[in-house]
N, C-alpha and C. Protein backbone atom coordinates (compact mmCIF):
# COMPACT_ATOMS: atom_id res chain seq x y z
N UNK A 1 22.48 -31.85 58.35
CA UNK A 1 21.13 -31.42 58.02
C UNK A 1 20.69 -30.36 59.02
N UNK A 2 19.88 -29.26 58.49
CA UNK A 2 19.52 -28.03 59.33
C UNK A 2 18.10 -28.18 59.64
N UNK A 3 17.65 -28.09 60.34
CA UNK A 3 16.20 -27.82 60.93
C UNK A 3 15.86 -26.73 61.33
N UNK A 4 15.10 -25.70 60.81
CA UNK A 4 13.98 -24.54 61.32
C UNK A 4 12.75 -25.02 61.54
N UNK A 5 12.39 -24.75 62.90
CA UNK A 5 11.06 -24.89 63.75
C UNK A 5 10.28 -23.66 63.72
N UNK A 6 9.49 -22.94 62.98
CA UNK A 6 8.88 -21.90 63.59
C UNK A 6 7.59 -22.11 64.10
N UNK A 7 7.21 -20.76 65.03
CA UNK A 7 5.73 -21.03 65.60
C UNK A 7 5.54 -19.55 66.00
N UNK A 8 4.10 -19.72 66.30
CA UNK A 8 3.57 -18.18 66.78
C UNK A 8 2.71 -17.79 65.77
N UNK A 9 2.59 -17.81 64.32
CA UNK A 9 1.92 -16.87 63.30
C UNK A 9 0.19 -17.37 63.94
N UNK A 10 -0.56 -16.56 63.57
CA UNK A 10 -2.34 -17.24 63.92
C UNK A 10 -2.82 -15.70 63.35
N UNK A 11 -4.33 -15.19 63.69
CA UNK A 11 -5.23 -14.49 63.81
C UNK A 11 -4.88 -13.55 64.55
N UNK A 12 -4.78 -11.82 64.23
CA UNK A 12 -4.96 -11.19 65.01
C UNK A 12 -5.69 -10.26 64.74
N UNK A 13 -6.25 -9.55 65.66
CA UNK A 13 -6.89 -8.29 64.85
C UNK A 13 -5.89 -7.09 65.12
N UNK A 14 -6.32 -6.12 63.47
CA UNK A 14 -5.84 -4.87 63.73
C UNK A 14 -5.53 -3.95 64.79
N UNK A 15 -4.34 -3.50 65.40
CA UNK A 15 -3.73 -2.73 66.67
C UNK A 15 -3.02 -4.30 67.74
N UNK A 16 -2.79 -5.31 67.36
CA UNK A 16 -2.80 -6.43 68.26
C UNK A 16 -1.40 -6.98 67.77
N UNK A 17 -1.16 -8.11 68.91
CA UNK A 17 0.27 -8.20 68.35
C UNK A 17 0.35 -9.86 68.40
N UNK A 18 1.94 -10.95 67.85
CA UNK A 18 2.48 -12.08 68.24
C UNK A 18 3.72 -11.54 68.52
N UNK A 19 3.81 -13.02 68.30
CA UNK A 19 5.64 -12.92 68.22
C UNK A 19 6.15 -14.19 67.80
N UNK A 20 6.87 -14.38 66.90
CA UNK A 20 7.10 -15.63 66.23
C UNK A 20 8.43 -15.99 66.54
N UNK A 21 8.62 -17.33 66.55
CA UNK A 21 9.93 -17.74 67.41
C UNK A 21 10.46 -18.99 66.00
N UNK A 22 11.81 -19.33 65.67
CA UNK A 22 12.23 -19.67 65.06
C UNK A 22 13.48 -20.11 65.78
N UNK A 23 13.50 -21.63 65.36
CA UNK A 23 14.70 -22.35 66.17
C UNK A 23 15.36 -23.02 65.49
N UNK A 24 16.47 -23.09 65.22
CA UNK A 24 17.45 -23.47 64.91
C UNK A 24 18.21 -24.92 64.93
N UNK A 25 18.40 -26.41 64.86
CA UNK A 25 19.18 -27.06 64.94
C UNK A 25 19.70 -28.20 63.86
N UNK A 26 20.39 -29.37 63.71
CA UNK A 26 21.24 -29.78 63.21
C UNK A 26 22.90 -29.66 63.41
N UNK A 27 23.69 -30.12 62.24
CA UNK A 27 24.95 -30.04 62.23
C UNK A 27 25.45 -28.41 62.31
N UNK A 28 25.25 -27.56 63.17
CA UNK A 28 25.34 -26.14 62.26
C UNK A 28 26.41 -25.53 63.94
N UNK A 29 27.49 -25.45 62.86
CA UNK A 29 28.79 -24.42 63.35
C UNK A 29 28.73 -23.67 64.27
N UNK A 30 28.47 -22.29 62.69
CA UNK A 30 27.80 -21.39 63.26
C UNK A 30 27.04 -19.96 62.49
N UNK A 31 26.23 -19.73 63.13
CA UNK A 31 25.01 -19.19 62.16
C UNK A 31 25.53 -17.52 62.35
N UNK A 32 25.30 -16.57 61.00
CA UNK A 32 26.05 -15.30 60.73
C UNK A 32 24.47 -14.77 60.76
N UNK A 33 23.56 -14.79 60.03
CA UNK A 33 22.41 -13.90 60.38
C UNK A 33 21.15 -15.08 60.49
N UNK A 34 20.49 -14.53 61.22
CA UNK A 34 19.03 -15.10 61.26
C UNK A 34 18.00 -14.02 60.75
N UNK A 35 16.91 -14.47 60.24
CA UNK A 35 15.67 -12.78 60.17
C UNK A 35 14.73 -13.69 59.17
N UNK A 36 13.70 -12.94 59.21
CA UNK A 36 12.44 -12.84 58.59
C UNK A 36 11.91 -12.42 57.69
N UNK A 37 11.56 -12.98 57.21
CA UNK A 37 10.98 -12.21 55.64
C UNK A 37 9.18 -12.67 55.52
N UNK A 38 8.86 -12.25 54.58
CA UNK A 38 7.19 -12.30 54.04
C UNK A 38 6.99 -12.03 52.69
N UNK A 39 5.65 -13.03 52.50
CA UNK A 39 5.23 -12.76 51.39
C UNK A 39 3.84 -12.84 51.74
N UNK A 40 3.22 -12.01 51.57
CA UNK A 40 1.79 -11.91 50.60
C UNK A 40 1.30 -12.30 49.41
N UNK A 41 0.01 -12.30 49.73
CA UNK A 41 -0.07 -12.75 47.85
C UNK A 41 -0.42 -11.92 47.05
N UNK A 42 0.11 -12.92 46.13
CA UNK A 42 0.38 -11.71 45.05
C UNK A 42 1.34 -10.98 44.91
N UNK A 43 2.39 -11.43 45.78
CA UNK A 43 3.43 -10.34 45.66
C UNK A 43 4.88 -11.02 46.23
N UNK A 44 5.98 -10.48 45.72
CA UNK A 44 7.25 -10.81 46.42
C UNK A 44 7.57 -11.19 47.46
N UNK A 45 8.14 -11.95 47.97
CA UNK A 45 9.11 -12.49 49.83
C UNK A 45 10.18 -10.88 49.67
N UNK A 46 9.83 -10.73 50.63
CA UNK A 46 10.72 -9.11 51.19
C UNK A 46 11.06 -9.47 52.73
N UNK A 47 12.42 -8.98 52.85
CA UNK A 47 12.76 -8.90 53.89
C UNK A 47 12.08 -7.97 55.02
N UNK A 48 11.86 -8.81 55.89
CA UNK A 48 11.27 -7.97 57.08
C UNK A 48 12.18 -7.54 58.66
N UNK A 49 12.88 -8.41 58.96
CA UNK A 49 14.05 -7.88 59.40
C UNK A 49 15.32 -8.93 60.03
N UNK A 50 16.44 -8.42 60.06
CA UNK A 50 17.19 -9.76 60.28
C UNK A 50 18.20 -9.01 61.20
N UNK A 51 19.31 -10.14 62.02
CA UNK A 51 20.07 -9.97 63.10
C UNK A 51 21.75 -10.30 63.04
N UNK A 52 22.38 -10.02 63.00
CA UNK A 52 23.81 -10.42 62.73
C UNK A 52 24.16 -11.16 63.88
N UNK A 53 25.89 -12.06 63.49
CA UNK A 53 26.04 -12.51 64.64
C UNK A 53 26.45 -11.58 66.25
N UNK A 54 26.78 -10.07 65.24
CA UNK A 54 27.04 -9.69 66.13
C UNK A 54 26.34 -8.33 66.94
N UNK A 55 25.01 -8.74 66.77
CA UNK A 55 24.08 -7.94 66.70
C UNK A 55 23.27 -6.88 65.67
N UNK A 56 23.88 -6.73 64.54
CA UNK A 56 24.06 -5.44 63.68
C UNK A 56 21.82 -6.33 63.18
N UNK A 57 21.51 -4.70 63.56
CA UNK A 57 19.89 -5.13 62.90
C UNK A 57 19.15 -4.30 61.89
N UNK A 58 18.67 -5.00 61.08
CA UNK A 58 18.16 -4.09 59.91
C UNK A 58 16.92 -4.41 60.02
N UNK A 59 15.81 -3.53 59.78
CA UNK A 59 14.94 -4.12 59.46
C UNK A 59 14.09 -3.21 58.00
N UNK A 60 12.89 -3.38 57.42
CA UNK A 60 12.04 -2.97 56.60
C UNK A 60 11.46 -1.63 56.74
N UNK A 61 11.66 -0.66 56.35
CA UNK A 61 10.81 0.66 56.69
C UNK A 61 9.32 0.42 57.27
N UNK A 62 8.54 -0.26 56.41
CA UNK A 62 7.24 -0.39 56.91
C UNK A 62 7.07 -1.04 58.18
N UNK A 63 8.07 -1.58 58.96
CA UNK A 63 7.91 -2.10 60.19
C UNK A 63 8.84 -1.71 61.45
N UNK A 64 9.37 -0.67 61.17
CA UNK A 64 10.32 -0.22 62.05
C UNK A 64 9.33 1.29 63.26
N UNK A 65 9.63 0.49 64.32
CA UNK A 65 8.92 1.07 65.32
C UNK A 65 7.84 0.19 65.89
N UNK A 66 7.44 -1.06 64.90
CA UNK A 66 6.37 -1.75 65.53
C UNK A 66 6.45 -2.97 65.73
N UNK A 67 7.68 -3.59 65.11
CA UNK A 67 8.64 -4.93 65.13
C UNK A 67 9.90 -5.08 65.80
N UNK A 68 10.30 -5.86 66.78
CA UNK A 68 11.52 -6.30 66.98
C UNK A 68 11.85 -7.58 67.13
N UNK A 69 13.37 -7.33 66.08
CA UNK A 69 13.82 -9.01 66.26
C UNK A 69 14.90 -8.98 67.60
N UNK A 70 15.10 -10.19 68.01
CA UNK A 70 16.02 -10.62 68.90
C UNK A 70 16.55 -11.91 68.56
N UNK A 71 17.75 -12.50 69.23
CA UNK A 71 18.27 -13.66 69.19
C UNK A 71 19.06 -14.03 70.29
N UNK A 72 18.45 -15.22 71.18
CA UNK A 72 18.54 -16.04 71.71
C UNK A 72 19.98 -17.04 71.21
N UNK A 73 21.51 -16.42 71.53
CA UNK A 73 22.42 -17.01 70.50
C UNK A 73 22.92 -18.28 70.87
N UNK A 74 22.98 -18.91 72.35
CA UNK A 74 22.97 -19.54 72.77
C UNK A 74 21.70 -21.06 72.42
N UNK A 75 20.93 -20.68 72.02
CA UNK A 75 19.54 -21.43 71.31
C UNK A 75 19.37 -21.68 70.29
N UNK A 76 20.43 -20.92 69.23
CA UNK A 76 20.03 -20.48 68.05
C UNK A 76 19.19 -20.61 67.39
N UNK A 77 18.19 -19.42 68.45
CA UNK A 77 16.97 -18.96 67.88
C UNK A 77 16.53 -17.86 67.73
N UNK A 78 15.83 -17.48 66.62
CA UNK A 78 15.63 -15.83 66.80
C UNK A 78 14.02 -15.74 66.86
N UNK A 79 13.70 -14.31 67.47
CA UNK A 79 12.17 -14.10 67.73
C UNK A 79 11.88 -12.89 66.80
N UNK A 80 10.50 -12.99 66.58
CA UNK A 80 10.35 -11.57 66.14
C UNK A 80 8.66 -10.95 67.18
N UNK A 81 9.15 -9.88 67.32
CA UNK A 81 8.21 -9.46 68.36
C UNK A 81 7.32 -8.01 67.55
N UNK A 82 5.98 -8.55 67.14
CA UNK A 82 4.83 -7.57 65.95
C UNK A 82 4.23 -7.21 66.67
N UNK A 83 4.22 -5.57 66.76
CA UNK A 83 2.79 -4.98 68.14
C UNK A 83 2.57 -4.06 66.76
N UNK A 84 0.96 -3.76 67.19
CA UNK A 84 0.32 -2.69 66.34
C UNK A 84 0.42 -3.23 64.97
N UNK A 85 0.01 -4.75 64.68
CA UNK A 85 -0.29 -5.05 63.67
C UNK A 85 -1.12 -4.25 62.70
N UNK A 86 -0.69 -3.94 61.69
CA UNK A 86 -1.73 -3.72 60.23
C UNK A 86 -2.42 -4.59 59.35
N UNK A 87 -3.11 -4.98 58.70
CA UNK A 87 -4.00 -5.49 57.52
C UNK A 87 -2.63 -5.80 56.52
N UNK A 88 -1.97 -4.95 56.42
CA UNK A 88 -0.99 -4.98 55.46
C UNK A 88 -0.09 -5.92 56.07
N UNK A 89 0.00 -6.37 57.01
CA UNK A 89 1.05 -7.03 57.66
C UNK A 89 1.09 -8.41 57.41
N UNK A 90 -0.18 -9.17 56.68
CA UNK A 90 -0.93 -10.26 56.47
C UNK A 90 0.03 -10.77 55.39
N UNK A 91 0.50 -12.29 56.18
CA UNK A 91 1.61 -12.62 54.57
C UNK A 91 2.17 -13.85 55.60
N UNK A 92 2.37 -14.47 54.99
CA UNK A 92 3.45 -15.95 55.53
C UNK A 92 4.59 -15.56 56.13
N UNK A 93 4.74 -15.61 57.42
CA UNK A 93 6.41 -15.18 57.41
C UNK A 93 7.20 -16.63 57.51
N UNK A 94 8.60 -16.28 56.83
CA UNK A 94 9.51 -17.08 56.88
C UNK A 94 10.91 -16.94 57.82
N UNK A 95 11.07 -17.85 58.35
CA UNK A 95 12.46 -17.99 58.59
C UNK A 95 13.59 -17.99 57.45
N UNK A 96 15.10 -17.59 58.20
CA UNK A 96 16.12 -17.75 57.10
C UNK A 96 17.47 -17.92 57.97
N UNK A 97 18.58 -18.60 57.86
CA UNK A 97 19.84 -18.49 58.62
C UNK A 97 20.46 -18.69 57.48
N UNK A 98 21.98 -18.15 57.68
CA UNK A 98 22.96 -18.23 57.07
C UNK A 98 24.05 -18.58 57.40
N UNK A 99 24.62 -19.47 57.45
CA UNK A 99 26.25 -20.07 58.33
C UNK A 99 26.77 -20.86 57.76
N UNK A 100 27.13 -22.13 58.50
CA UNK A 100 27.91 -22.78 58.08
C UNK A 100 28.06 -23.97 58.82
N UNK A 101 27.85 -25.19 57.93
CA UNK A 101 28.04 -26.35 58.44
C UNK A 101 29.02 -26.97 58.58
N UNK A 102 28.69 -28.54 58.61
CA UNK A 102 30.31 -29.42 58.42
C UNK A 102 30.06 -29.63 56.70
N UNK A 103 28.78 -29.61 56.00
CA UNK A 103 29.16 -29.24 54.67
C UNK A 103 29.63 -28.29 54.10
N UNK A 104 29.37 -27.32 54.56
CA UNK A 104 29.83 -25.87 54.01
C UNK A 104 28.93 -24.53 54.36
N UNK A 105 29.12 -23.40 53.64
CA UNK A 105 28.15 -22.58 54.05
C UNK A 105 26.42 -22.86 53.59
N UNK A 106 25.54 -22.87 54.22
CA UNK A 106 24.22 -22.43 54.46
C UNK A 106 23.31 -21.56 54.00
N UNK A 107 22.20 -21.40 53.68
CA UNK A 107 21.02 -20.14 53.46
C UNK A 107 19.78 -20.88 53.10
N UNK A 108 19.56 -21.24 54.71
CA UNK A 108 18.37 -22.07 54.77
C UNK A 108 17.11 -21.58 54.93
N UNK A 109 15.79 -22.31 54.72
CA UNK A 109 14.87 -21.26 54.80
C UNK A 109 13.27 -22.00 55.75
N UNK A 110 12.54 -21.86 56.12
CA UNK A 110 11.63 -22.36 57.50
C UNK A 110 10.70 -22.46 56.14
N UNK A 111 9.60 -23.07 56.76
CA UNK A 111 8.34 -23.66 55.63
C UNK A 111 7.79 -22.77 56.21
N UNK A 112 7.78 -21.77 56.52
CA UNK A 112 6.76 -20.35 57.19
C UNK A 112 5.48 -20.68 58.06
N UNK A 113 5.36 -19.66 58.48
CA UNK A 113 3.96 -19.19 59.29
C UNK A 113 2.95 -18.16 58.76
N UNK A 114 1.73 -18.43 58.93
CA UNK A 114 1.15 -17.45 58.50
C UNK A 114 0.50 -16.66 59.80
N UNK A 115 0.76 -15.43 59.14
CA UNK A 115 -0.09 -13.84 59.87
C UNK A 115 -0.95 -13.35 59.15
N UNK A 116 -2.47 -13.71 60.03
CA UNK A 116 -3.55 -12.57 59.28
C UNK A 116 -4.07 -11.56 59.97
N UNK A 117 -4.30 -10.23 59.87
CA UNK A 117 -4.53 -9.28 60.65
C UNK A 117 -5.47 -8.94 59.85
N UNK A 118 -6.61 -8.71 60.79
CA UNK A 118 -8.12 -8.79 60.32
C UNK A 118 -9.06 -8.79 61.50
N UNK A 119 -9.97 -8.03 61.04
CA UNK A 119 -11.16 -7.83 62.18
C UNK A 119 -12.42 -8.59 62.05
């Protein structure tokens, strides 16, 4: 069984930042990507950005320059670090890993956090 812990999402206002932390444990091998995604309402879960095992990072156009993920691989946990929040940025974020257990492979997903950016 896999467990995602996340924390960090709350209130911020516009130009302001968190950073949301997502942890990892259970029976689990070993994990190939971790990352973040969001949804708003009203609208699709979109990837917001994710981490390989071996660093390789992608993230979302709309957040590149004002987001960074990291991972803690030893913890298996990953962070995501939001400065210069937008209004638009407002949406549940989720956790996600992908690996592999003693059942098999994985693509688990966190009961999310929410981010509201608002004045």
């Amino acid at each position: 069984q896999v467990h995602l812990v996340e924390s960090g999402g709350g209130l911020v206002q516009p130009g302001g930042s968190l950073r949301l932390s997502c942890a990892a444990s259970g029976n689990i091998f070993s994990i190939n990507t971790m990352g973040w995604y969001r949804q708003a309402p009203g609208k699709e879960r979109e990837l917001v950005a994710t981490i390989t095992s071996i660093g390789f990072i992608n993230y979302v156009d709309s957040v590149k320059g004002r987001f960074t993920i990291s991972r803690d691989y030893a913890k298996n946990t990953v962070y995501l670090q939001m400065n210069n929040l937008k209004a638009e940025d407002t949406a549940v974020y989720y956790c996600n890993i992908r690996g592999l257990t003693s059942s098999g492979s994985i693509d688990h997903w966190g009961n999310g956090t929410p981010v509201t950016v608002s004045s």
